[in-house]
Protein backbone atom coordinates (compact mmCIF):
# COMPACT_ATOMS: atom_id res chain seq x y z
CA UNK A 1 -13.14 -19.40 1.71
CA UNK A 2 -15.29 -18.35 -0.90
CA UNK A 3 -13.81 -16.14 -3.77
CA UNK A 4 -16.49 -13.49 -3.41
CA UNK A 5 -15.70 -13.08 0.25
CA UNK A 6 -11.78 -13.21 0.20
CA UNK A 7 -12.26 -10.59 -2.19
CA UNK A 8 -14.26 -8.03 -0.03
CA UNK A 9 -12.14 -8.54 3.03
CA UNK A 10 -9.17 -7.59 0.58
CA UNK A 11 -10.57 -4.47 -0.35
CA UNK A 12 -10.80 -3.44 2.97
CA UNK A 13 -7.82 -4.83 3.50
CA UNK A 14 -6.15 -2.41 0.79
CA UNK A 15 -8.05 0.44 1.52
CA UNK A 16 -6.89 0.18 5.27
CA UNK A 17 -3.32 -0.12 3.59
CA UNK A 18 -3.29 2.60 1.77
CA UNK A 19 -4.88 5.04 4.54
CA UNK A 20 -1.64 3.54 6.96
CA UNK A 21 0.27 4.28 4.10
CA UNK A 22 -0.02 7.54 3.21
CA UNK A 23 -0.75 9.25 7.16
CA UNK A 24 2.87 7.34 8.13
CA UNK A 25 4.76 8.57 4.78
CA UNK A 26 3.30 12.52 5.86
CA UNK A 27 4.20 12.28 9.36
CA UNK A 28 7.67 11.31 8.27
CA UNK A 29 7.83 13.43 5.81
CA UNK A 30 8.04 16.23 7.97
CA UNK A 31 11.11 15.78 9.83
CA UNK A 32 13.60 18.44 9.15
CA UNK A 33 16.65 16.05 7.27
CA UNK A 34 13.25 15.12 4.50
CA UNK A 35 11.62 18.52 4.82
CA UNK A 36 14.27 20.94 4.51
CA UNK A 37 15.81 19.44 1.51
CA UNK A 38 13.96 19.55 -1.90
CA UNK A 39 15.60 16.38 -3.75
CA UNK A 40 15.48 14.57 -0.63
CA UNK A 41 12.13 15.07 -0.30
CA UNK A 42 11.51 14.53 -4.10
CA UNK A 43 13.36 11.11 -3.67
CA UNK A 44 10.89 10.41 -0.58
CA UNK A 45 7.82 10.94 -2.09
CA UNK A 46 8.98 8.48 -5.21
CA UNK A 47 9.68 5.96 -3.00
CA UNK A 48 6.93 6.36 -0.46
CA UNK A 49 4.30 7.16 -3.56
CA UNK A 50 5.77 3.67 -5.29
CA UNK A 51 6.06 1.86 -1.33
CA UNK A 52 3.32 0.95 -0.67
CA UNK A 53 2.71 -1.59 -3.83
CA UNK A 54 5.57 -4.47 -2.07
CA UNK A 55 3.21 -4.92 1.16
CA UNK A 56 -0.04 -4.91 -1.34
CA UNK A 57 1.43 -7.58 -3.31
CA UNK A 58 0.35 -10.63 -0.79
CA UNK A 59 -2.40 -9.53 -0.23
CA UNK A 60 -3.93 -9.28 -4.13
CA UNK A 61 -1.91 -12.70 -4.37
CA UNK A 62 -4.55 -13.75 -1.54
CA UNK A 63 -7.60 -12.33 -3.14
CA UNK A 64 -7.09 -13.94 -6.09
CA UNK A 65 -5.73 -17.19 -5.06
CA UNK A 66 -8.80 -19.89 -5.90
CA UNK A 67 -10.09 -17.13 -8.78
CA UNK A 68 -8.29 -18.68 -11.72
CA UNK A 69 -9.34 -21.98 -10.88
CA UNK A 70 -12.97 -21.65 -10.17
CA UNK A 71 -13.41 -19.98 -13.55
């Protein structure tokens, strides 16, 4: 696949991600054990704000996959 285009579809691909991301980590951030406590919910948002990077990993390994070598 051509660099250029594994590229684009990546973006999307992220920017679909991150959307996903952040609607699921507000929905469950509202359920009372989260909500109602405010270092619970200080811890959440740490780990759902810093998440979201393991599943994004792949796919920027993808994007840039025949990059290095074409340059």
């Amino acid at each position: 696949m051509n660099p250029r285009i594994r590229k684009l579809i990546g973006t999307f691909a992220m920017f679909a991600l991150v959307i996903c991301w952040a609607l699921v980590a507000m929905a469950v951030a509202q359920f009372p054990p989260i909500f109602n406590n405010p270092w619970v919910s200080a811890l959440y948002y740490v780990v759902a704000g810093i998440g979201w990077v393991l599943p994004a990993m792949p796919l920027v390994k993808w994007m840039l996959k025949d990059s290095v070598r074409s340059h």
